[in-house]
C-alpha atoms as a PDB file:
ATOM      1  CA  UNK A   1     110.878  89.501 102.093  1.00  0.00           C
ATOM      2  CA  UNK A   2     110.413  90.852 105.562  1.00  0.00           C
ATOM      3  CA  UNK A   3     107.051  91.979 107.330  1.00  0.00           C
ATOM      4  CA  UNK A   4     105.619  94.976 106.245  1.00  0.00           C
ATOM      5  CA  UNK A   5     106.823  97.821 108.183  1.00  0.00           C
ATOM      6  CA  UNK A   6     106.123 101.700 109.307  1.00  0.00           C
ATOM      7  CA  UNK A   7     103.982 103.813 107.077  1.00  0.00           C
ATOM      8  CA  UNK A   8     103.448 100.575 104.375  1.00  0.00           C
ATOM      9  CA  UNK A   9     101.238  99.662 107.041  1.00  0.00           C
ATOM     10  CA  UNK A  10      98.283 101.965 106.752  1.00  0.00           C
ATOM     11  CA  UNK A  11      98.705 101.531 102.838  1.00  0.00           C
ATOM     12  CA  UNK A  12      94.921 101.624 101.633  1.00  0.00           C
ATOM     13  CA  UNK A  13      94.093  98.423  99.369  1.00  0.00           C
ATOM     14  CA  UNK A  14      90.958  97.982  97.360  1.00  0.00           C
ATOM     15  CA  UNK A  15      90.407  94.669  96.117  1.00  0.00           C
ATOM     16  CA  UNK A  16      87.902  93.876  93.609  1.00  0.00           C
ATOM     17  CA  UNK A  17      86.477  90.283  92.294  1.00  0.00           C
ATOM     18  CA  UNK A  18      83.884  89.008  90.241  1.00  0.00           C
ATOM     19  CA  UNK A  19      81.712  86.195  91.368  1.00  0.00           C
ATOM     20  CA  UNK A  20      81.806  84.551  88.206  1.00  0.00           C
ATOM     21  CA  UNK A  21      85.183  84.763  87.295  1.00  0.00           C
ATOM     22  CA  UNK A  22      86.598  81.483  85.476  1.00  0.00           C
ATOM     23  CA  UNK A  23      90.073  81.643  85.787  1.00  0.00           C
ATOM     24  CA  UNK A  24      90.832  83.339  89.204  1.00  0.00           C
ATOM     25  CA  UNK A  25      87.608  81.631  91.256  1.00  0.00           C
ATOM     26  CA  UNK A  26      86.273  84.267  94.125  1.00  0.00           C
ATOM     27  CA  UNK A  27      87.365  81.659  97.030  1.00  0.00           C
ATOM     28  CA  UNK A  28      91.053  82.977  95.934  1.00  0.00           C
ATOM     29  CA  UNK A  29      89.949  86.447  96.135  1.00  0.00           C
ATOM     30  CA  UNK A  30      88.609  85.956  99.445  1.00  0.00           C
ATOM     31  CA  UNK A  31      91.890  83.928 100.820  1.00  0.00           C
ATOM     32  CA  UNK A  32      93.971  87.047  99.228  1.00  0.00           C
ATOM     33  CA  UNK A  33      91.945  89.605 101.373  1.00  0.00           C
ATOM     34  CA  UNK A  34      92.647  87.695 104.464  1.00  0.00           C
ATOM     35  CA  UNK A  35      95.952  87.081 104.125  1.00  0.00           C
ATOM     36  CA  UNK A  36      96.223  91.025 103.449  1.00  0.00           C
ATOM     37  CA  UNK A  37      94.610  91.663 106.833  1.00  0.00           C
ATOM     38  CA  UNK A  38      96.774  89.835 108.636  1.00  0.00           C
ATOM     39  CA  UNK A  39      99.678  92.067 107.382  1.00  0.00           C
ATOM     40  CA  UNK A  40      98.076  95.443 106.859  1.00  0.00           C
ATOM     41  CA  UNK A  41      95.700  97.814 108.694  1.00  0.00           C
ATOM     42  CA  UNK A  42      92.394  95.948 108.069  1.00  0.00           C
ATOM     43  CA  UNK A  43      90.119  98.850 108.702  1.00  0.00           C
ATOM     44  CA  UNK A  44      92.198 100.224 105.536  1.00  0.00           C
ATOM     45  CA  UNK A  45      91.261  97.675 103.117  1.00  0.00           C
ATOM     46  CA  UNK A  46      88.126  96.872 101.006  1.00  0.00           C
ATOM     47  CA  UNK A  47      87.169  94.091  99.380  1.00  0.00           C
ATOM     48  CA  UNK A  48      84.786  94.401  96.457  1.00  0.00           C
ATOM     49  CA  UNK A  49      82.763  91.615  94.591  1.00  0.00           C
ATOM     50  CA  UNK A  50      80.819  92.520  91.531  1.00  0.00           C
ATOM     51  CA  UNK A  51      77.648  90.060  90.600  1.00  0.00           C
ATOM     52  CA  UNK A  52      77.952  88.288  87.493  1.00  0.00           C
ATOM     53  CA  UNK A  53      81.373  89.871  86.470  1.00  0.00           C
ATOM     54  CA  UNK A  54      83.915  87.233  85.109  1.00  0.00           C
ATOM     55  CA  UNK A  55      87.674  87.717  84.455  1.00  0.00           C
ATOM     56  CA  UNK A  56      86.727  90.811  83.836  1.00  0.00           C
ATOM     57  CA  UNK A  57      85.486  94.375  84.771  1.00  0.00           C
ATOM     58  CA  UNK A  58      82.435  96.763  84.484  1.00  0.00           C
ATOM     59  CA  UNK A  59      81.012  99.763  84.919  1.00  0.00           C
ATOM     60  CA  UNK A  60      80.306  99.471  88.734  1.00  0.00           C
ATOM     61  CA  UNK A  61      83.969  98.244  89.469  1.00  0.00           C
ATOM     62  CA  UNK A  62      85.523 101.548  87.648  1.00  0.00           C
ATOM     63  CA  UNK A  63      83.681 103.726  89.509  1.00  0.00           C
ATOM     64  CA  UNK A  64      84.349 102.056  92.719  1.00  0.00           C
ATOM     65  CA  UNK A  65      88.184 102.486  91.277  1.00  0.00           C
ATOM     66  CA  UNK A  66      87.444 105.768  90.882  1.00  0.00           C
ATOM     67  CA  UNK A  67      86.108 107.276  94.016  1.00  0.00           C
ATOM     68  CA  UNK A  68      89.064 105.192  95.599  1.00  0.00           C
ATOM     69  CA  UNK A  69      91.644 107.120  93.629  1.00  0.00           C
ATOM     70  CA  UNK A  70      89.802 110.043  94.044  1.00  0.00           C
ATOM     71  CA  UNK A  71      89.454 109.451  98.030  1.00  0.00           C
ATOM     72  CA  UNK A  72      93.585 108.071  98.379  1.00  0.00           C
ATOM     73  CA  UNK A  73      95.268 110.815  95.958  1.00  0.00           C
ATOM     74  CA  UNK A  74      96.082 114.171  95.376  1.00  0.00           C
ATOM     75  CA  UNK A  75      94.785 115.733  92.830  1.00  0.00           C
ATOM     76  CA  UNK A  76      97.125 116.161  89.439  1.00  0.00           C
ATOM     77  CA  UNK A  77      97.118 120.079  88.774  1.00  0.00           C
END
């Protein structure tokens, strides 16, 4: 596909990875993030490891989800 254009731009990405996680290691997490700031707005994206968490999630990572889908969209009436 072509570069990423316009408004898909300033598209806000969290990214979230567990430090222990056995089937996608962190070091793949980390080259993921970069290659995602070299096509995006960087300032717009986070990148979120959790201690201990494996292929996974947990409590801390949902409510980082959270407050970023709370923060990036509209409310549903």
């Amino acid at each position: 596909k072509g570069p990423i254009s316009g408004v898909n731009k300033e598209i806000a990405v969290l990214q979230c990875h567990g430090d222990c996680d056995p089937l996608v290691p962190l070091m793949f997490g980390s080259l993921t993030v970069e290659k995602l700031k070299s096509m995006i707005n960087p300032a717009n994206i986070t990148f979120r490891t959790y201690s201990g968490m494996m292929h996974s999630s947990c409590i801390e990572e949902m409510m980082d989800i959270k407050e970023f889908i709370d923060k990036h969209l509209p409310p549903i009436d």
